[in-house]
Protein backbone atom coordinates (compact mmCIF):
# COMPACT_ATOMS: atom_id res chain seq x y z
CA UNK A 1 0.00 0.00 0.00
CA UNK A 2 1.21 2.98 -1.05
CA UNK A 3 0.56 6.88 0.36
CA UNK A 4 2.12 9.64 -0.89
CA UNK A 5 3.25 12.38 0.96
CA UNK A 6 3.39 16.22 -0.52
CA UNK A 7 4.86 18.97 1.19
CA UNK A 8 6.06 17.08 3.98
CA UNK A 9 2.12 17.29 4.84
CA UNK A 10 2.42 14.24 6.85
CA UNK A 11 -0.90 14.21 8.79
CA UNK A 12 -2.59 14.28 5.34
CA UNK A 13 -0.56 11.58 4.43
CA UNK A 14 -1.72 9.46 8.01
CA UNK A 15 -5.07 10.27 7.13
CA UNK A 16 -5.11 9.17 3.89
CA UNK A 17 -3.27 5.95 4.78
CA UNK A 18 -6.16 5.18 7.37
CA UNK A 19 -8.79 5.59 5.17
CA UNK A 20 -6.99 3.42 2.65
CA UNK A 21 -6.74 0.91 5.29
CA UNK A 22 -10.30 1.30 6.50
CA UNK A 23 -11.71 0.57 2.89
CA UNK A 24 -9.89 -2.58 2.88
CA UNK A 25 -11.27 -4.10 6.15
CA UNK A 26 -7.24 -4.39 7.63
CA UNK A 27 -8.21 -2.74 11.29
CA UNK A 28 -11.54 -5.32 11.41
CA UNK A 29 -9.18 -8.06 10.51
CA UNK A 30 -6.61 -6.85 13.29
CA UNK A 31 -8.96 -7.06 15.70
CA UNK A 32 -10.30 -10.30 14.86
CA UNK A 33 -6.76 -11.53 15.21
CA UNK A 34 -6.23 -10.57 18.50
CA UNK A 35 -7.86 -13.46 19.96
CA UNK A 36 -9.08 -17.01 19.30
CA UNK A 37 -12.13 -17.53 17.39
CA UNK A 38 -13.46 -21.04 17.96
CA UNK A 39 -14.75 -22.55 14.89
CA UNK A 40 -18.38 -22.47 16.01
CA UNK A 41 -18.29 -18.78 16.65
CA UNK A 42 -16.92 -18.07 13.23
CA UNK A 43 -19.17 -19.97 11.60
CA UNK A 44 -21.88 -18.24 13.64
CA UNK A 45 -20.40 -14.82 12.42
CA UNK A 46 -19.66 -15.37 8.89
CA UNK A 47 -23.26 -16.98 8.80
CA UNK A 48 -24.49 -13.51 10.67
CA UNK A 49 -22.31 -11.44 7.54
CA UNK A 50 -24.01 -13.75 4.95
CA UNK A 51 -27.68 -12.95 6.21
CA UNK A 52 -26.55 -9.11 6.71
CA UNK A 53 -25.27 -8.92 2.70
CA UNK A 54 -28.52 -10.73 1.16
CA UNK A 55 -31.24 -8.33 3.53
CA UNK A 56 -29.16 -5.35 1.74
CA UNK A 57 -29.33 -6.76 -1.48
CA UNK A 58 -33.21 -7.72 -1.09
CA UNK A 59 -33.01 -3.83 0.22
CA UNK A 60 -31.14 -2.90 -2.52
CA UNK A 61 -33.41 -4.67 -5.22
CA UNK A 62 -36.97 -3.70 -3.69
CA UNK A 63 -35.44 -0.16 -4.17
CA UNK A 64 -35.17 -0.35 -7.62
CA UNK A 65 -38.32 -2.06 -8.28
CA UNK A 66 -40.25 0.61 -5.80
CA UNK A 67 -41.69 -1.68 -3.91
CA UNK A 68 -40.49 0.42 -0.98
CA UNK A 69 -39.05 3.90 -0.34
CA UNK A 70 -35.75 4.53 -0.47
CA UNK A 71 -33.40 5.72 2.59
CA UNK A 72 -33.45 9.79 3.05
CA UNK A 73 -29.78 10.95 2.20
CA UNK A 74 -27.57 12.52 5.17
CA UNK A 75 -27.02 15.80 4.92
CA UNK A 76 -22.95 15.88 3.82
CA UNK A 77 -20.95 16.88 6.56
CA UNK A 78 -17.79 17.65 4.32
CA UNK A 79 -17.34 21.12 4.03
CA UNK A 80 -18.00 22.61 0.30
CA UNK A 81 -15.00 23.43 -1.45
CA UNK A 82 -14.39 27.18 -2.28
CA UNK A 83 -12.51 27.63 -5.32
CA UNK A 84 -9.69 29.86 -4.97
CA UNK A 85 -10.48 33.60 -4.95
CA UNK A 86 -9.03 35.73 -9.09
CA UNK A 87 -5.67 36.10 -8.33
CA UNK A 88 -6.00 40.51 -7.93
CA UNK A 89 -5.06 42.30 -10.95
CA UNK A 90 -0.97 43.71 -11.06
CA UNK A 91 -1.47 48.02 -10.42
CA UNK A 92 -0.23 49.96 -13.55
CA UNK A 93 3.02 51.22 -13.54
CA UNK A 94 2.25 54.43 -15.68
């Protein structure tokens, strides 16, 4: 994995790296490795994830037929980005 870091901006960098590490389900793996998991319990939990994935597909699916409503959208809590401000004209030299 691979994070770039630009103008020694390394806090951007750390939180880049975090999310890249979040989106591939490393931390949730971490801390299922920190202990035992009997076989029954994983089975239990990976049976738990399988039932979780097909109700959100069903979801998923009796959105797009409209069979019922779909979720309300959260307001974005990312702040808008301003474009930069006309750089201010050069004064005359006459």
């Amino acid at each position: 994995m691979h994070v770039l870091v630009r103008d020694n901006n390394v806090d951007q960098a750390l939180k880049v790296l975090k999310r890249k590490m979040q989106r591939e389900g490393i931390f949730r793996e971490m801390r299922s490795r920190r202990a035992y998991e009997k076989p029954s319990e994983r089975r239990n939990r990976e049976e738990g994830e399988a039932i979780r994935r097909a109700r959100k597909l069903a979801r998923k699916q009796a959105v797009r037929e409209g069979l019922i409503a779909a979720p309300k959208k959260k307001p974005s809590t990312r702040p808008a980005f301003a474009r930069p401000a006309a750089p201010a004209p050069a004064p005359s030299s006459e």
